[in-house]
N, C-alpha and C. Protein backbone atom coordinates (compact mmCIF):
# COMPACT_ATOMS: atom_id res chain seq x y z
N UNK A 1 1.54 4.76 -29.20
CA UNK A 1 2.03 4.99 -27.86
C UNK A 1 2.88 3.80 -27.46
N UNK A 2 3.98 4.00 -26.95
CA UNK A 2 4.97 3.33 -26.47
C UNK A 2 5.37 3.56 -24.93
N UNK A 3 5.81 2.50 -24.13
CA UNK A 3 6.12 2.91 -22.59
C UNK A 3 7.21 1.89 -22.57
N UNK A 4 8.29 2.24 -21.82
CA UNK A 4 9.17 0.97 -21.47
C UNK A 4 9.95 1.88 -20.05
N UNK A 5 10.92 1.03 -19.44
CA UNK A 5 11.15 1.26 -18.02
C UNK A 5 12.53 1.85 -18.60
N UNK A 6 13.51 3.03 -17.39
CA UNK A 6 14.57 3.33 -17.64
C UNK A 6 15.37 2.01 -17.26
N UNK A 7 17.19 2.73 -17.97
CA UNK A 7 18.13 1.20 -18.53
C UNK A 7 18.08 0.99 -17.12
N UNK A 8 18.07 1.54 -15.77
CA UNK A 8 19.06 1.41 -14.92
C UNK A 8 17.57 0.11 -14.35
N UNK A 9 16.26 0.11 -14.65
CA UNK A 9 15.53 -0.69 -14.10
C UNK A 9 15.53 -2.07 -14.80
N UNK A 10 16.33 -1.84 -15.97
CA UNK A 10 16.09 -3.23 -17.11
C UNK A 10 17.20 -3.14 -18.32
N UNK A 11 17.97 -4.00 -17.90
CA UNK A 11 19.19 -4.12 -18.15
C UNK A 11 18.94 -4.47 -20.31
N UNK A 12 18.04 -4.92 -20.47
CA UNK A 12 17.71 -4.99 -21.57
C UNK A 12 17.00 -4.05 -22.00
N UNK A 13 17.05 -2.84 -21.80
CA UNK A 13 16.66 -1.73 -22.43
C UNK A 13 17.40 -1.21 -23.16
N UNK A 14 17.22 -0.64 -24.23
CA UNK A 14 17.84 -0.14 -25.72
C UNK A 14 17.83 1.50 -25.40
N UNK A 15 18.59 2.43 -25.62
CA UNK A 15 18.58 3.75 -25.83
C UNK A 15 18.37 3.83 -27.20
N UNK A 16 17.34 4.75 -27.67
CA UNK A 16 16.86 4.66 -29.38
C UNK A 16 18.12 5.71 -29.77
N UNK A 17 18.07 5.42 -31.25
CA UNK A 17 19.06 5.98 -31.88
C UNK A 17 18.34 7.57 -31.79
N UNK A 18 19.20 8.86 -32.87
CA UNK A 18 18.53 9.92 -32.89
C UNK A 18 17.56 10.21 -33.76
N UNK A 19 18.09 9.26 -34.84
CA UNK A 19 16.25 9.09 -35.90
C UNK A 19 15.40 8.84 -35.37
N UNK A 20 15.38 8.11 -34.71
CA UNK A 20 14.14 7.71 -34.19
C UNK A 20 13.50 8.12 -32.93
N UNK A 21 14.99 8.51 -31.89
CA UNK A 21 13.99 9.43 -31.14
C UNK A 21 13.45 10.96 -31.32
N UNK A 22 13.74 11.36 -32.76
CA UNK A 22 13.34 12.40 -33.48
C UNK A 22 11.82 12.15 -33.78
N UNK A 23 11.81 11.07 -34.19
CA UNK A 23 9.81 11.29 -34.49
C UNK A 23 9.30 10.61 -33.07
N UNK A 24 10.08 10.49 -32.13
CA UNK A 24 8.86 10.09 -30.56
C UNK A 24 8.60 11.44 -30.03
N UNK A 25 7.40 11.58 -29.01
CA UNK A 25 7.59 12.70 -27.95
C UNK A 25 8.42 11.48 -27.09
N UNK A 26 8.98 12.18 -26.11
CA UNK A 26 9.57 11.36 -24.64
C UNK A 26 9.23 12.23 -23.82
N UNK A 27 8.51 11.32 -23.13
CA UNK A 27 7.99 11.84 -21.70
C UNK A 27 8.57 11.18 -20.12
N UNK A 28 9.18 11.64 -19.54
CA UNK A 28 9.87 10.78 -18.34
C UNK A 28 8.58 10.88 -17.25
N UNK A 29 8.51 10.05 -16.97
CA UNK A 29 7.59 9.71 -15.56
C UNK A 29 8.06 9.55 -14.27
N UNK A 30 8.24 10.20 -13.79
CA UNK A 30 8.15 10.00 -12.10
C UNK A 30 6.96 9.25 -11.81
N UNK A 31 7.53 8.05 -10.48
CA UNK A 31 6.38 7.28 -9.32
C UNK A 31 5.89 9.31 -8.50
N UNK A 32 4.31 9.06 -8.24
CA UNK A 32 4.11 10.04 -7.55
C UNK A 32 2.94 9.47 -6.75
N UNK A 33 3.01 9.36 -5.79
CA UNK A 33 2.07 8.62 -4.38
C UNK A 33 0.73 9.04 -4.61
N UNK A 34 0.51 10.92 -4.46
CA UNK A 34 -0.53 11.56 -4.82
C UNK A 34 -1.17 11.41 -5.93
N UNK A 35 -0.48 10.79 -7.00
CA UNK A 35 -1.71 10.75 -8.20
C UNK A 35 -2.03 8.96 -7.64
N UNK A 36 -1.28 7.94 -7.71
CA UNK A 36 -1.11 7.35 -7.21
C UNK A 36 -2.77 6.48 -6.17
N UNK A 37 -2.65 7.50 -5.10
CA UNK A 37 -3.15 7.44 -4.47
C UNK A 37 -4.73 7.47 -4.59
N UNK A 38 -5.56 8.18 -5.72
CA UNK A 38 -6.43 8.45 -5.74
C UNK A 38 -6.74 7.16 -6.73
N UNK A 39 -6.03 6.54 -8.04
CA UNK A 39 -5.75 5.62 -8.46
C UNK A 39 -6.28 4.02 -7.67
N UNK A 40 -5.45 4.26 -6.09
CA UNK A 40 -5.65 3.08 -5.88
C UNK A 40 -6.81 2.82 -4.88
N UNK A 41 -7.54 4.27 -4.82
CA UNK A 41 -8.70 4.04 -3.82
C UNK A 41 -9.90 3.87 -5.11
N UNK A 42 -9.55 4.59 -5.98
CA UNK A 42 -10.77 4.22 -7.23
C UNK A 42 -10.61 2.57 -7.42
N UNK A 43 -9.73 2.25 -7.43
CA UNK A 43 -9.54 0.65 -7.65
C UNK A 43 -9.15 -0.49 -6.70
N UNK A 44 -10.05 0.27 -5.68
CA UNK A 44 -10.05 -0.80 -4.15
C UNK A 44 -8.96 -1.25 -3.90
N UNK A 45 -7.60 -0.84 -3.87
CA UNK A 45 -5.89 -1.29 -2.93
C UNK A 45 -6.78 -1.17 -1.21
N UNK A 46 -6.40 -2.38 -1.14
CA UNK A 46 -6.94 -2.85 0.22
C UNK A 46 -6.09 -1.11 1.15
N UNK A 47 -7.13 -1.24 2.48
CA UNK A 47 -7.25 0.02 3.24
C UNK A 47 -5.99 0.09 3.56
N UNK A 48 -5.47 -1.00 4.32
CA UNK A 48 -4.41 -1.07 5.33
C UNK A 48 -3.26 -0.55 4.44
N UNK A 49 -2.99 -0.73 3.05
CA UNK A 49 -1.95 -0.49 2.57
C UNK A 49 -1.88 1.55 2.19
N UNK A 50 -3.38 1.84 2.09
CA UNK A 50 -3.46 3.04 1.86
C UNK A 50 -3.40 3.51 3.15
N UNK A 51 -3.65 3.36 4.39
CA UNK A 51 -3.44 3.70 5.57
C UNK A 51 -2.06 3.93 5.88
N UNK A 52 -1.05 2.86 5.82
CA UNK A 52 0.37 2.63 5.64
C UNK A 52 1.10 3.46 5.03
N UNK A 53 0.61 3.52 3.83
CA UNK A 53 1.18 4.78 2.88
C UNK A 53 0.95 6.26 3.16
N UNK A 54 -0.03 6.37 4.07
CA UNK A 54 -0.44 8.09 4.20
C UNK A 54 0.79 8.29 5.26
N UNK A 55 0.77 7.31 5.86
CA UNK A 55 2.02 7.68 7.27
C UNK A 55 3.52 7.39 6.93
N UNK A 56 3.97 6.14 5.92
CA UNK A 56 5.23 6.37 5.23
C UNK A 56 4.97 6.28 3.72
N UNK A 57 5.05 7.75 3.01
CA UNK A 57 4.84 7.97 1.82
C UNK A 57 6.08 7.54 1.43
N UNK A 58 7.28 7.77 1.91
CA UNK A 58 8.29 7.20 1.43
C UNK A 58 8.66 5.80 1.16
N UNK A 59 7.60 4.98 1.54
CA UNK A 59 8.25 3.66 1.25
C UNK A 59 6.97 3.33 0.13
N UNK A 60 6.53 4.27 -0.71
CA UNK A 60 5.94 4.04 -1.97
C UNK A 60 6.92 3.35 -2.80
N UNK A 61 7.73 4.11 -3.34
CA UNK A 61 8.56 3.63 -4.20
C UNK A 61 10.33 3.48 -4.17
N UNK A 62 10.84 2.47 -4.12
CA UNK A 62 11.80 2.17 -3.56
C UNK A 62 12.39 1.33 -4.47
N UNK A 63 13.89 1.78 -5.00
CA UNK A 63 14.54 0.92 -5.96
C UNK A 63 16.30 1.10 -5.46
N UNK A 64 16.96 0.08 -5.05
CA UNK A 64 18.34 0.51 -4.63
C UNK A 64 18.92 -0.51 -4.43
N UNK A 65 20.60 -0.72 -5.12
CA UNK A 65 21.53 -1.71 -5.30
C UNK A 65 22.13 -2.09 -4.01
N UNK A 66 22.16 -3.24 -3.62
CA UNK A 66 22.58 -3.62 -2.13
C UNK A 66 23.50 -4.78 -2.50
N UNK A 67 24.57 -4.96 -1.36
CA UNK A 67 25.60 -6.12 -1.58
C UNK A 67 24.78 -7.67 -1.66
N UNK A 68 23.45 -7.72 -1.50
CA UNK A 68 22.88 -8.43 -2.00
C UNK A 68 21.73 -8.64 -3.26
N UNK A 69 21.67 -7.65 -4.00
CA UNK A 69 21.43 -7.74 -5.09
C UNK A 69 20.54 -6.49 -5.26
N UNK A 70 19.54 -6.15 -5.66
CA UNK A 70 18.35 -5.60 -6.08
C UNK A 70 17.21 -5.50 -5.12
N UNK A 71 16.99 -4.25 -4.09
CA UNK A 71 15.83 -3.99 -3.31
C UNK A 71 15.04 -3.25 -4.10
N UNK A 72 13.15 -3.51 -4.03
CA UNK A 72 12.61 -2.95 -4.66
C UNK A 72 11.38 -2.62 -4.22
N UNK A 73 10.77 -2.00 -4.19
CA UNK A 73 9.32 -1.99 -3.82
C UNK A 73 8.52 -0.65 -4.99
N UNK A 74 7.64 -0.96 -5.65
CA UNK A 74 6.99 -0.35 -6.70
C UNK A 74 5.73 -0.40 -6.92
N UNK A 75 5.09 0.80 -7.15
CA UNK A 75 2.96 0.71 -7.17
C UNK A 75 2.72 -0.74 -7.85
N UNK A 76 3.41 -1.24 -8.46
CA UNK A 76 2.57 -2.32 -9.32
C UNK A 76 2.69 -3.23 -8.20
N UNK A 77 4.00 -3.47 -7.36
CA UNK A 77 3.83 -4.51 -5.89
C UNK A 77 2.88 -4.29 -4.83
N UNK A 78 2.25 -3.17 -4.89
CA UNK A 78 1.44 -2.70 -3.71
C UNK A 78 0.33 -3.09 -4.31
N UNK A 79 -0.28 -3.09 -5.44
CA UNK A 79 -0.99 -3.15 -5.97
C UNK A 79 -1.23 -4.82 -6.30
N UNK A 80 -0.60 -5.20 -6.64
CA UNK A 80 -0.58 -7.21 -6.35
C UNK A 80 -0.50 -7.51 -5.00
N UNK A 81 -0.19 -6.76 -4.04
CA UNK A 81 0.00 -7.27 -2.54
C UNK A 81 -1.08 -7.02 -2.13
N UNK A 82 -2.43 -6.19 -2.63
CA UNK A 82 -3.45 -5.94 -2.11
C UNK A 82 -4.43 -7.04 -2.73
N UNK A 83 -4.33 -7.02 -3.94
CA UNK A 83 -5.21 -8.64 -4.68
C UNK A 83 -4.61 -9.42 -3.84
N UNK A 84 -3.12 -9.78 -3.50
CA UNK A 84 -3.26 -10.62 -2.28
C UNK A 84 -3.69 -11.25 -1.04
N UNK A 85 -3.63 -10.10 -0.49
CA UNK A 85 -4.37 -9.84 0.78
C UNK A 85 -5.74 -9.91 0.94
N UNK A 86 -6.27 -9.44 -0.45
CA UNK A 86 -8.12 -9.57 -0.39
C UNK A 86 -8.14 -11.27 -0.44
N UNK A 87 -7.23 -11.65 -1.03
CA UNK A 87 -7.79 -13.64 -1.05
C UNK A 87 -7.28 -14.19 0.22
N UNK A 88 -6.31 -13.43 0.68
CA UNK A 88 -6.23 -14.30 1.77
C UNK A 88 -6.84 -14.03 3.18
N UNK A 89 -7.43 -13.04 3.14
CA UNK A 89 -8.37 -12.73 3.66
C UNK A 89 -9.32 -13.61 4.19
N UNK A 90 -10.09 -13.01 2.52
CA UNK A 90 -11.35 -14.30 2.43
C UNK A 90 -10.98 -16.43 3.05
N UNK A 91 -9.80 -16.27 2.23
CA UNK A 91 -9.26 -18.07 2.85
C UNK A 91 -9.51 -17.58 4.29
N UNK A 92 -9.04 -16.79 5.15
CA UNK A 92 -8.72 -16.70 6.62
C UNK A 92 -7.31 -17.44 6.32
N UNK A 93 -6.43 -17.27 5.39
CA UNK A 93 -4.83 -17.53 5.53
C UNK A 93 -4.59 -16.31 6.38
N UNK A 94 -2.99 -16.13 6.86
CA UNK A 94 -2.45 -15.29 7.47
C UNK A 94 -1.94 -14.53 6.16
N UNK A 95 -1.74 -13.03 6.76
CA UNK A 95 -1.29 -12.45 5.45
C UNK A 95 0.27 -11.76 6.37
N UNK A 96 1.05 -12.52 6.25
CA UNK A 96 2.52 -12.14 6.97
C UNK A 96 3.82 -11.63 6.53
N UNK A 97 4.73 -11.68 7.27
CA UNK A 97 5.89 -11.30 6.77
C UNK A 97 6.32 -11.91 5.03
N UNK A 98 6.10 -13.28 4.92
CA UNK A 98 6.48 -14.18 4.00
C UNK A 98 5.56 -14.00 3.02
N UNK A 99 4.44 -14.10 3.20
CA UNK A 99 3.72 -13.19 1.66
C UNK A 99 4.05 -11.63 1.66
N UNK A 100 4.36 -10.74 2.26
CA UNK A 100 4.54 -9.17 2.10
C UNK A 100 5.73 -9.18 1.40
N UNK A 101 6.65 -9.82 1.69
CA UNK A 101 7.95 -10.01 0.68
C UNK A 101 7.89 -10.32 -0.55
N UNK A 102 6.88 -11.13 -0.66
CA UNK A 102 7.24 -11.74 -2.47
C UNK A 102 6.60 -10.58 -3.19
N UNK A 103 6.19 -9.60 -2.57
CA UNK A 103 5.50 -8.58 -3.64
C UNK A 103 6.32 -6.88 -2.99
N UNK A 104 6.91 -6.85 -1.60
CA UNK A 104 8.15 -5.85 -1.48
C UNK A 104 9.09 -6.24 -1.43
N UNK A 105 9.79 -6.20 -2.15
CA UNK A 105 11.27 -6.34 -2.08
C UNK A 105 12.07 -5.49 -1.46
N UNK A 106 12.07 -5.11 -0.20
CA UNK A 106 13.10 -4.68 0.73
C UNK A 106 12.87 -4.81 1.91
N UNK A 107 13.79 -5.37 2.87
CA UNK A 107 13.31 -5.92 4.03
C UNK A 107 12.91 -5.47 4.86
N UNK A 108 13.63 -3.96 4.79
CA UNK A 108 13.05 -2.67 6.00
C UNK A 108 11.32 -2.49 5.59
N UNK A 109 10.99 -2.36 4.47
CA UNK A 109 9.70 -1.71 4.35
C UNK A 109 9.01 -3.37 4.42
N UNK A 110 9.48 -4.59 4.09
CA UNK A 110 8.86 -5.56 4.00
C UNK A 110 8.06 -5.80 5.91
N UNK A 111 9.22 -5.52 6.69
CA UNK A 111 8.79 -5.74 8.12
C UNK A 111 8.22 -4.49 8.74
N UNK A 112 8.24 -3.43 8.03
CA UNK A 112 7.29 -2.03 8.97
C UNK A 112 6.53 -3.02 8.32
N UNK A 113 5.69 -3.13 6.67
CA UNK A 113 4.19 -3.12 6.57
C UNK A 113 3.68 -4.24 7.32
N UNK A 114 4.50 -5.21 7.46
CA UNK A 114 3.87 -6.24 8.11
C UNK A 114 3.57 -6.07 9.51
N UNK A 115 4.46 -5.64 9.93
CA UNK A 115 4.42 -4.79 11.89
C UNK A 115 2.72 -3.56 11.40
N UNK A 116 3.25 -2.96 11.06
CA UNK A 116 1.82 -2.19 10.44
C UNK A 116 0.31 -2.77 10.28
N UNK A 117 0.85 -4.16 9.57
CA UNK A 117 -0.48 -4.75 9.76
C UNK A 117 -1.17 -5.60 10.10
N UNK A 118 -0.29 -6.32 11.11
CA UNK A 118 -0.89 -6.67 12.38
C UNK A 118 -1.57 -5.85 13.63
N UNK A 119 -0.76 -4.56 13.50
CA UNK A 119 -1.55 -3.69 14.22
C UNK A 119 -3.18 -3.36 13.63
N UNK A 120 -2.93 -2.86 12.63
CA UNK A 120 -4.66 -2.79 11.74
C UNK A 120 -5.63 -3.91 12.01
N UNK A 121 -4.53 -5.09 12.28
CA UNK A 121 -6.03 -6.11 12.32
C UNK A 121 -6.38 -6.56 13.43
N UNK A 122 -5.16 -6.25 14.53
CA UNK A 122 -5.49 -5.93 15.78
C UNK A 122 -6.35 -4.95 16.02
N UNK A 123 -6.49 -3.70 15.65
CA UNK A 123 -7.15 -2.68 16.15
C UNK A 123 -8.67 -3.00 15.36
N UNK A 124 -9.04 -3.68 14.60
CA UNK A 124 -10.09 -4.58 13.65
C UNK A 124 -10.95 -4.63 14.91
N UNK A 125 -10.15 -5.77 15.80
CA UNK A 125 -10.58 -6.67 16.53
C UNK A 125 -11.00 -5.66 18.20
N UNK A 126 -10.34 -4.81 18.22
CA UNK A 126 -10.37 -4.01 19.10
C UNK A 126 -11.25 -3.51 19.30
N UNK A 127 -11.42 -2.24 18.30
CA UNK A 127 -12.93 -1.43 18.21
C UNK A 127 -13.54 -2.29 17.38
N UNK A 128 -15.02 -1.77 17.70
CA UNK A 128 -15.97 -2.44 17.14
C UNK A 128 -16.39 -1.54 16.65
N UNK A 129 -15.92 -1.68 15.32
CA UNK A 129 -16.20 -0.76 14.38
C UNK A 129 -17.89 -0.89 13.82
N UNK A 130 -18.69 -1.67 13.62
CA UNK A 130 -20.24 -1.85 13.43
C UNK A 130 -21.18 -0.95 14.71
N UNK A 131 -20.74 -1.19 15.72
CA UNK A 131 -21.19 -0.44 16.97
C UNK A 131 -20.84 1.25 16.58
N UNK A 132 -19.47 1.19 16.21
CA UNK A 132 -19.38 2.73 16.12
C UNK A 132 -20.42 3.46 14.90
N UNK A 133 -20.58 2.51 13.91
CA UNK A 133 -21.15 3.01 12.76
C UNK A 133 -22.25 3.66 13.14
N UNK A 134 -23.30 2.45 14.26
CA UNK A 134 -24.49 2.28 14.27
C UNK A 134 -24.44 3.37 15.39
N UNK A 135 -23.48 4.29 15.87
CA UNK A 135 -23.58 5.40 16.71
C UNK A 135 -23.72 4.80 18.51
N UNK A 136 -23.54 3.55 18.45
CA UNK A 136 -23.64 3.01 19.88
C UNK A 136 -21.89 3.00 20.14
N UNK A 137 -21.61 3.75 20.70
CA UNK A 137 -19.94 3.68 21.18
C UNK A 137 -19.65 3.46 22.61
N UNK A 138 -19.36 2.54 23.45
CA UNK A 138 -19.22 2.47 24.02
C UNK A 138 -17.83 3.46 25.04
N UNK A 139 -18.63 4.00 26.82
CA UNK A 139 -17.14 4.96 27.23
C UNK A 139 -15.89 4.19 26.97
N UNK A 140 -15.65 3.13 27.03
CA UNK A 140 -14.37 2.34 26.99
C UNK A 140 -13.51 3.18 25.81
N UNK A 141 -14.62 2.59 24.42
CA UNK A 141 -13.64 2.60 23.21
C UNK A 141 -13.43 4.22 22.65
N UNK A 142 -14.43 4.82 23.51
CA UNK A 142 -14.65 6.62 23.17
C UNK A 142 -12.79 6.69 24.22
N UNK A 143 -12.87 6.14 25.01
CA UNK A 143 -11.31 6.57 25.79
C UNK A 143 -10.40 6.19 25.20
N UNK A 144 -10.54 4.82 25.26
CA UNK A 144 -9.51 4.38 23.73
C UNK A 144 -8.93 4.96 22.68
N UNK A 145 -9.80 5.67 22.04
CA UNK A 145 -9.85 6.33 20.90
C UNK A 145 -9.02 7.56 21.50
N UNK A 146 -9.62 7.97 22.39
CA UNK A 146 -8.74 9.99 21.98
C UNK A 146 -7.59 9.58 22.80
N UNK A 147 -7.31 8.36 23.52
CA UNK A 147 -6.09 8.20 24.32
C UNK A 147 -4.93 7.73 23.13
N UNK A 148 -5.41 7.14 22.15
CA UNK A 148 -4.56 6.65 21.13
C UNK A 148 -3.62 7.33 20.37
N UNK A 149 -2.49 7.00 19.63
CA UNK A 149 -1.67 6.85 19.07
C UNK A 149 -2.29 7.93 17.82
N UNK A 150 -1.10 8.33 17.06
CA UNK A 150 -1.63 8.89 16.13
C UNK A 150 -1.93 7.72 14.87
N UNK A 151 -1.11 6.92 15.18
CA UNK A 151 -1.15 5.77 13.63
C UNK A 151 -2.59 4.78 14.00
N UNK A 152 -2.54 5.10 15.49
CA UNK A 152 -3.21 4.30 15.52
C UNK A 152 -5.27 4.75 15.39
N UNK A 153 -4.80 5.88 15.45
CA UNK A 153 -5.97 6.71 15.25
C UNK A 153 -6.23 6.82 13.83
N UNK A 154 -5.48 6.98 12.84
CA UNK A 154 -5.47 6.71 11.22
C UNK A 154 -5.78 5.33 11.18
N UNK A 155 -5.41 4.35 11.96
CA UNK A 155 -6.20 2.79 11.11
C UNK A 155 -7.58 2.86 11.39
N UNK A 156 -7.97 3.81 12.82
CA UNK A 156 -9.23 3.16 13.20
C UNK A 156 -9.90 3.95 11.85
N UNK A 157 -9.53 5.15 11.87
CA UNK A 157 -10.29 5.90 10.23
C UNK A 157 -10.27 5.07 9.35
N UNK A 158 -9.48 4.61 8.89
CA UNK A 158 -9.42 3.72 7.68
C UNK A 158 -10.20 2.71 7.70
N UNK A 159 -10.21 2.06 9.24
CA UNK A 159 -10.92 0.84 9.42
C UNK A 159 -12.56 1.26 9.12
N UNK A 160 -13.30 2.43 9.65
CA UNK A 160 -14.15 2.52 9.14
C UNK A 160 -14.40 3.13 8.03
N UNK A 161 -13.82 3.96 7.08
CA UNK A 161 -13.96 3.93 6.01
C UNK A 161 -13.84 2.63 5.23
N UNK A 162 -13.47 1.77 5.26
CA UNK A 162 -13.36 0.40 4.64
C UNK A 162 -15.04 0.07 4.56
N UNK A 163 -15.01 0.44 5.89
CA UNK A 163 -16.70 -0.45 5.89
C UNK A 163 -17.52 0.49 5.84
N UNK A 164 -17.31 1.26 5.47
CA UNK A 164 -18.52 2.33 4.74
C UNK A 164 -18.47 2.52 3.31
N UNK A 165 -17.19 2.56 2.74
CA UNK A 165 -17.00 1.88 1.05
C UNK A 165 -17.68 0.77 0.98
N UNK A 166 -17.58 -0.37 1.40
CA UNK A 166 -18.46 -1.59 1.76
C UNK A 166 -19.57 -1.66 1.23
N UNK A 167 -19.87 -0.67 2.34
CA UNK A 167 -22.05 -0.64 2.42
C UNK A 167 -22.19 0.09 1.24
N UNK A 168 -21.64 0.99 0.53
CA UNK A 168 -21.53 1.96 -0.35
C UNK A 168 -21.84 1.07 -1.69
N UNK A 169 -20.57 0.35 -2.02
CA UNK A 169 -20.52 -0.96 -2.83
C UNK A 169 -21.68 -1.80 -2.89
């Protein structure tokens, strides 16, 4: 078994001759979010980024030539941006604009996820998500809740699914 990236992703890629691509199968792969997706919840991709992604599936995968060079964003960056985020976490570093970049490469999707997830860790801090678990909800955050946003109603899901994978774990 053999895998390598198309020429247009890696300029050092070889097109095989016809001998030889006579004894390969070739199989082209499409990025696909949905397989994707189940992928990166089996293998803990921090919430916020799977939260992010249910609402812009389109900025899964992203590859396009700009007068400044090469924008990119690809599962294997989402996927290092989440081992990211779990350490910096734990440090209590900030996880910001300037780390979300070195692992997306494009500036539009670099500043939604980051706008994105400051909101998540705002809304963290907001509901009290342990209270909700434990079925004590206070009227405030019960108003909160159905008065909310739709995105913002998907983090609080996510937020407690996080911590019910958790306890699960």
């Amino acid at each position: 078994v053999t895998a390598g990236n198309p020429t247009e992703f890696n300029r050092n890629a070889r097109t095989f001759d016809i001998a030889t691509l006579d004894r390969l199968k070739v199989m082209q792969v499409e990025p696909d979010y949905t397989a994707w997706k189940d992928y990166a919840a089996a293998y803990s991709v921090h919430r916020a980024i799977l939260s992010y992604l249910e609402i812009h599936p389109e900025d899964f995968f992203h590859v396009e030539t700009t007068v400044d060079g090469k924008s990119y964003v690809t599962p294997r960056g989402w996927e290092d941006l989440s081992q990211a985020m779990y350490l910096y976490e734990e440090k209590n570093y900030p996880v910001d604009e300037t780390l979300i970049g070195q692992y997306l490469h494009n500036e539009h999707i670099t500043s939604s996820f980051a706008v994105f997830y400051a909101l998540y860790k705002k809304y963290q801090q907001a509901y009290d998500i342990p209270a909700i678990l434990k079925g004590s909800v206070s009227t405030d955050i019960k108003k909160r809740i159905k008065d909310a946003s739709f995105d913002e109603k998907i983090s609080v899901t996510d937020l407690l699914l996080d911590r019910i994978t958790a306890k699960i774990h």
